[in-house]
Protein backbone atom coordinates (compact mmCIF):
# COMPACT_ATOMS: atom_id res chain seq x y z
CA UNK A 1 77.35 51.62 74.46
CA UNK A 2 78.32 54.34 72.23
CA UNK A 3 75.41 56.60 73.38
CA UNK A 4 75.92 55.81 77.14
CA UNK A 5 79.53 57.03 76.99
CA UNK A 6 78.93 59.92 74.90
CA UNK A 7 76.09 60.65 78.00
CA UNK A 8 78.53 59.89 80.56
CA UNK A 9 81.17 62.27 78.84
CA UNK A 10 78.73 65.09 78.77
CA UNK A 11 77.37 64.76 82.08
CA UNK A 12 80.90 64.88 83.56
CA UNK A 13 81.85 68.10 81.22
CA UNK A 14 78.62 69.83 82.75
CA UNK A 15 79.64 68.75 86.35
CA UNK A 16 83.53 70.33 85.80
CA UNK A 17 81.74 73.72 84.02
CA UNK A 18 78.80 74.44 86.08
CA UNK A 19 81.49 74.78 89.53
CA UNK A 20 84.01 76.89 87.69
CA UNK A 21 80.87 79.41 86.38
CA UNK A 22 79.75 79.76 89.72
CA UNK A 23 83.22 80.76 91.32
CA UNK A 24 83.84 83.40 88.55
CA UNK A 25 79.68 85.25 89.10
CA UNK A 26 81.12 86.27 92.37
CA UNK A 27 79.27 87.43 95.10
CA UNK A 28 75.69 89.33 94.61
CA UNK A 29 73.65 91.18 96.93
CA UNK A 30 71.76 88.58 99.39
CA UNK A 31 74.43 86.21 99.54
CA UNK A 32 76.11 84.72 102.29
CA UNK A 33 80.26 85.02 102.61
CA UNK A 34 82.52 82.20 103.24
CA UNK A 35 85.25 82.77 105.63
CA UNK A 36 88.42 83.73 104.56
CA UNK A 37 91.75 84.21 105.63
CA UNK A 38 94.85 86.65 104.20
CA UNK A 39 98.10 88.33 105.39
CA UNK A 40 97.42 91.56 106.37
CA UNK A 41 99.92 94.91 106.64
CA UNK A 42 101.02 93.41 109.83
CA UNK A 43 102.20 90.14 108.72
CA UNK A 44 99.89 88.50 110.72
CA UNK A 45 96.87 86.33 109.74
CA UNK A 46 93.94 88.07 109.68
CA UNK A 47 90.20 86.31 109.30
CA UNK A 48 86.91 87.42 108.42
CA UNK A 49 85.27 84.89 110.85
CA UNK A 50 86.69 87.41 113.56
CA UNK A 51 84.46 90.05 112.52
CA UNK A 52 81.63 88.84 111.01
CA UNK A 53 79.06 88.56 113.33
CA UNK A 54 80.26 91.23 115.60
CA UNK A 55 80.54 94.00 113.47
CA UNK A 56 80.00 95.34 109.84
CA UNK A 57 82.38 94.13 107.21
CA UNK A 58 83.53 96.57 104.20
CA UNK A 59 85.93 95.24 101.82
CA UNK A 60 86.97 97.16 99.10
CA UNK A 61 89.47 95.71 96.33
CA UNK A 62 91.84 97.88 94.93
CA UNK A 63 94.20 97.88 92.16
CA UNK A 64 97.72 98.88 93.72
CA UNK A 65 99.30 100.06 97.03
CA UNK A 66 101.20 103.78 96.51
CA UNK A 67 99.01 104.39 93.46
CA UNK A 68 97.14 107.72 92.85
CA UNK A 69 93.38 106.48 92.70
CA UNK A 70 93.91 103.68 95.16
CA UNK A 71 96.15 106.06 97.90
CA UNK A 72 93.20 108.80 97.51
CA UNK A 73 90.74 106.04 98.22
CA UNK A 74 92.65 104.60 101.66
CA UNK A 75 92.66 107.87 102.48
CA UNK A 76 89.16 108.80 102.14
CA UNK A 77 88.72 105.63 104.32
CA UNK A 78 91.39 106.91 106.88
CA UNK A 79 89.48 109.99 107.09
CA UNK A 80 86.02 108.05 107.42
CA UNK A 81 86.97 106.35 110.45
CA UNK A 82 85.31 108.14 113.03
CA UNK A 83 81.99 107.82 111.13
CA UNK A 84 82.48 104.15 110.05
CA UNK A 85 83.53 103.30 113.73
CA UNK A 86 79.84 105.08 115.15
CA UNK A 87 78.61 102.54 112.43
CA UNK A 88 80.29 99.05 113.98
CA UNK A 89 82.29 98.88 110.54
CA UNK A 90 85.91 97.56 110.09
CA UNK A 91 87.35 97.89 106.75
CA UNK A 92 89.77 95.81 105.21
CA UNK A 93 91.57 97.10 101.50
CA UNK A 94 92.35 93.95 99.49
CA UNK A 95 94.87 93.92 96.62
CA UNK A 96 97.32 91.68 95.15
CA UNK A 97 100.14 93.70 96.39
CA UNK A 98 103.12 92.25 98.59
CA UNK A 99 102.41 92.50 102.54
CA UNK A 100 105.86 95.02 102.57
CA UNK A 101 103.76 97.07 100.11
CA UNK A 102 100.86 97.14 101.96
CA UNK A 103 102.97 98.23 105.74
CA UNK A 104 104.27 100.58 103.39
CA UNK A 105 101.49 102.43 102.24
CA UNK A 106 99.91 101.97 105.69
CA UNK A 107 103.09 103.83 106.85
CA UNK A 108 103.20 106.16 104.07
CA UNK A 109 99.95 107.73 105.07
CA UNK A 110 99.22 106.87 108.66
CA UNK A 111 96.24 104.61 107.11
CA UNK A 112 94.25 103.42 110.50
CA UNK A 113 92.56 100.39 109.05
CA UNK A 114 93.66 96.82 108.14
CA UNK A 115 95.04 96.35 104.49
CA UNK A 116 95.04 92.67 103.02
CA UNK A 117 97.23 91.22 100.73
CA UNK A 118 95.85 88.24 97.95
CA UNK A 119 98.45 87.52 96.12
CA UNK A 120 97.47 84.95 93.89
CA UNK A 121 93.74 86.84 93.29
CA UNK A 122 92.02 83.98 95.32
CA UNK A 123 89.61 86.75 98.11
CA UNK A 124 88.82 88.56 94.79
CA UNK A 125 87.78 85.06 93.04
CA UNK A 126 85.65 84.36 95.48
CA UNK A 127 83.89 87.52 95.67
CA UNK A 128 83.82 87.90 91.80
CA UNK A 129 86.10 90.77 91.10
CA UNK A 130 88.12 90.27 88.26
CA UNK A 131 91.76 89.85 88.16
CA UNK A 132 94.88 90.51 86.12
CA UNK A 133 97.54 88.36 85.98
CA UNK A 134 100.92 89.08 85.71
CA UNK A 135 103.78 90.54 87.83
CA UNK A 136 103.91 94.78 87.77
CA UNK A 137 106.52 96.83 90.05
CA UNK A 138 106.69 100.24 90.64
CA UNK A 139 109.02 102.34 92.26
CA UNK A 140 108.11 104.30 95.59
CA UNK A 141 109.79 106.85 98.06
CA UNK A 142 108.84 106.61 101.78
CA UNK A 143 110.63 108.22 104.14
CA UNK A 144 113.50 108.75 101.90
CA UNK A 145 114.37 105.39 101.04
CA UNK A 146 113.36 104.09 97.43
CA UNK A 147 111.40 101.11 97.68
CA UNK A 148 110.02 98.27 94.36
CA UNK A 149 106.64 97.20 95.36
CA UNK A 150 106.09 94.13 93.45
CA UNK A 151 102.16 92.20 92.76
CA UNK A 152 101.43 89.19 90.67
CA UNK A 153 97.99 90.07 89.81
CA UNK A 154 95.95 93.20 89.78
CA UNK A 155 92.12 93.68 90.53
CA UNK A 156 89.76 95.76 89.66
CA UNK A 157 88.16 98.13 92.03
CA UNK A 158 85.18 97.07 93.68
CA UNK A 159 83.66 97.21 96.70
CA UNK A 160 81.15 95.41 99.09
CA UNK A 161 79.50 95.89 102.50
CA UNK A 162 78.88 92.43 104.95
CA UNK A 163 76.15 92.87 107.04
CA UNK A 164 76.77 91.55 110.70
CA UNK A 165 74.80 88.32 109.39
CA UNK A 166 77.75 87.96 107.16
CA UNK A 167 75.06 88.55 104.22
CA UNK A 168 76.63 91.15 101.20
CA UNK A 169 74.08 94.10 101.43
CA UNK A 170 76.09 96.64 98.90
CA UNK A 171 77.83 95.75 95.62
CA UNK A 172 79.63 98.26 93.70
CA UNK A 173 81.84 97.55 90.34
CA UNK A 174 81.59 100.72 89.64
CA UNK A 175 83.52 102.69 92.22
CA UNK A 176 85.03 106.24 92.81
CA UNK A 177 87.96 106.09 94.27
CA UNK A 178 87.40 109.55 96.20
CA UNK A 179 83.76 108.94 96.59
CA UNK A 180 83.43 105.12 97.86
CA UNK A 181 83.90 106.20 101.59
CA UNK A 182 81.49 108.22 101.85
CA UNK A 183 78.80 105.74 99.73
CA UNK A 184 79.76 103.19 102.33
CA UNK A 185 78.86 104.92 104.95
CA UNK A 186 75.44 106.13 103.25
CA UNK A 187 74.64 102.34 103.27
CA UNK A 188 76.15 101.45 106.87
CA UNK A 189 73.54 104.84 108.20
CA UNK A 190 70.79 102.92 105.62
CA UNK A 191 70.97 99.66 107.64
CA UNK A 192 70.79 101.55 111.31
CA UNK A 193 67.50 102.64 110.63
């Protein structure tokens, strides 16, 4: 009896690890994307099963809105539009930032793409990019008012491209903030041909 409940015990141990290990490894390159669903800049519910399918998916995952590596990198995206468009790629910026931080950045620099807002790190989860926890503020002027923006967890930056298949055909964990456009859309002109 002993030995069948010690079995049972670690049977049911390996069935409650094995699920959490495979949430954390993320998304590699091959693999298919769930759906998902977040707030974007415009309060509004924006999903991924909208796009996939029809078009080109990048979503990049920043640390902060109104920061200086993550407002050069929406703007390097801003100014990749024309290309990215030519490309059938929408781009979505994913943080853990507050939706009024995100309308404010958007504002802030005339940003021309959607920005998402995960507050409690769950898109990231799922795609593998690791989170911080804990609540950070900063203070930001736009348009001459002063403004907190407020997040509950920050990630780190990474950044992936969803084929029309909804398959992940680029990874990067290891992105330049000024330079990730323009990668993206090396990979995006890869695929056309």
């Amino acid at each position: 009896m002993k030995i069948k409940t010690s079995l049972f015990i670690c049977i049911l141990s390996i069935m409650l690890v094995v699920p959490s290990f495979a949430q954390t490894s993320g998304l590699e390159v091959g693999d298919k994307v769930k759906t998902f669903s977040a707030k974007a800049d415009n309060g509004r519910k924006w999903k991924s099963k909208h796009v996939i399918g029809n078009k080109n998916l990048v979503v990049y995952f920043y640390p902060a809105a109104m920061t200086g590596g993550c407002t050069k990198q929406a703007c390097a995206y801003r100014d990749s539009k024309e290309d990215l468009t030519a490309l059938d790629a929408e781009v979505v910026g994913v943080s853990g930032d507050e939706v009024m931080n995100l309308e404010l950045i958007k504002r802030a620099h005339d940003l021309n793409f959607t920005l998402l807002s995960d507050p409690e790190g769950e898109i990231a989860a799922m795609f593998g990019v690791p989170v911080k926890s804990g609540e950070r503020s900063i203070e930001r002027e736009v348009e001459n008012n002063l403004y907190t923006l407020t997040r509950n967890v920050t990630t780190s930056r990474w950044t992936f491209v969803i084929n029309k298949d909804g398959r992940v055909v680029y990874k990067s964990s290891d992105v330049n903030a000024t330079e990730d456009s323009n990668n993206v859309v090396e990979v995006l002109q890869q695929l056309e041909q």
